[in-house]
C-alpha atoms as a PDB file:
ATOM      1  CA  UNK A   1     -12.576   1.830  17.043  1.00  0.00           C
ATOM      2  CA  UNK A   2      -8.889   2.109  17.675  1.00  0.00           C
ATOM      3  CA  UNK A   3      -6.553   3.984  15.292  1.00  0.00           C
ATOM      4  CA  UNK A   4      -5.830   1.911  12.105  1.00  0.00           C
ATOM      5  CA  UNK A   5      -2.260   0.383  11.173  1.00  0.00           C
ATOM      6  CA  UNK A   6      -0.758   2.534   9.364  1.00  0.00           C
ATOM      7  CA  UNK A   7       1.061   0.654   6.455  1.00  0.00           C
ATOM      8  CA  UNK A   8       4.188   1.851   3.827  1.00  0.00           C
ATOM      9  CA  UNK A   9       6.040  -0.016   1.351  1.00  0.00           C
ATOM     10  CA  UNK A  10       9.308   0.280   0.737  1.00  0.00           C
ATOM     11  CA  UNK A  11       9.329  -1.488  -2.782  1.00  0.00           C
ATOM     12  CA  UNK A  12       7.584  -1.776  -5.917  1.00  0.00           C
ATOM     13  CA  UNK A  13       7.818  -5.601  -5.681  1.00  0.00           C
ATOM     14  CA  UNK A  14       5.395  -8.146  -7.017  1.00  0.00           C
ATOM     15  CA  UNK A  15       4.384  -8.821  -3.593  1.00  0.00           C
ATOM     16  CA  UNK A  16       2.588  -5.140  -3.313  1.00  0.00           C
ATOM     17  CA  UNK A  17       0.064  -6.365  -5.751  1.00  0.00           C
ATOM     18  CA  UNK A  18      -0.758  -8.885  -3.229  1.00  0.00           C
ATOM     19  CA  UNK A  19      -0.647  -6.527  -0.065  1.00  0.00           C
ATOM     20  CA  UNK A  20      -2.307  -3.479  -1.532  1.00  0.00           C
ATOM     21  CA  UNK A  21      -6.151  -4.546  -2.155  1.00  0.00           C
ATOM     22  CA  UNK A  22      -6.177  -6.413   1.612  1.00  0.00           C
ATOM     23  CA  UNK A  23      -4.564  -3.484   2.742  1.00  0.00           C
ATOM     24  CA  UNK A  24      -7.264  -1.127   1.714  1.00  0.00           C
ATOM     25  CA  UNK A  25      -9.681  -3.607   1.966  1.00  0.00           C
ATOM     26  CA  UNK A  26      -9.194  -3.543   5.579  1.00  0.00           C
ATOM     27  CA  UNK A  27     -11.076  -1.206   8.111  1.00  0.00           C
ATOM     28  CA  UNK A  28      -8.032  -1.546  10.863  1.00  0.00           C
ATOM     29  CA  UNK A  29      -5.146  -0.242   8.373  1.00  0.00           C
ATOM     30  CA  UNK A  30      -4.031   2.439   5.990  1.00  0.00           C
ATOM     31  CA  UNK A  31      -1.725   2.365   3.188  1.00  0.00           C
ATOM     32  CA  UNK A  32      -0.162   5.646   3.263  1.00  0.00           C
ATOM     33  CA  UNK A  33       3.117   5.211   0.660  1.00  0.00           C
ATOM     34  CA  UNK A  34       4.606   3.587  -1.379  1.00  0.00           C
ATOM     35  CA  UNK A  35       8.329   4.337  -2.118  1.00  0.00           C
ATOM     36  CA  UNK A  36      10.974   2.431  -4.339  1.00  0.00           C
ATOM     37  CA  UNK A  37      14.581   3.745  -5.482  1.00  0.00           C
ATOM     38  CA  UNK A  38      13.871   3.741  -9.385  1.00  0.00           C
ATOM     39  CA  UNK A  39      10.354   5.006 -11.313  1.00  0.00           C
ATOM     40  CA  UNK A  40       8.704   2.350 -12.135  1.00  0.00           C
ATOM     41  CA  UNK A  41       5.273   2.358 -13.937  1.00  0.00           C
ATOM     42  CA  UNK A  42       2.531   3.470 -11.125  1.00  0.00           C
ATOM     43  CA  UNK A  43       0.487   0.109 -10.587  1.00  0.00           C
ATOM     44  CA  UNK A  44      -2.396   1.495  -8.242  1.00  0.00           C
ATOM     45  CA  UNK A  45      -3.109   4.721  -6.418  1.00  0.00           C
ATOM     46  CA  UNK A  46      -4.480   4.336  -2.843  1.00  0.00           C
ATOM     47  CA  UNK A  47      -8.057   5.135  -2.726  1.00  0.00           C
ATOM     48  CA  UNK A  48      -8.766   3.941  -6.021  1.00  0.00           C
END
């Protein structure tokens, strides 16, 4: 297999929810980060 995508989001948009489960979900990418400017409640920790 060739080395998976490595994904990071810069944002703690509504759109994430929608990225992160196909993201993980996925045996070709990663989701290494996920970075935003203020603290916002954490939604979902990778690997959960």
């Amino acid at each position: 297999m060739d080395k998976p995508l490595n994904w990071g989001l810069l944002s703690t948009a509504k759109i994430n929810q929608a990225l992160i489960k196909p993201i993980n979900a996925s045996k070709r990418t990663r989701l290494l980060a996920v970075a935003s400017r203020s603290n916002p409640p954490l939604m979902h920790t990778p690997g959960e």
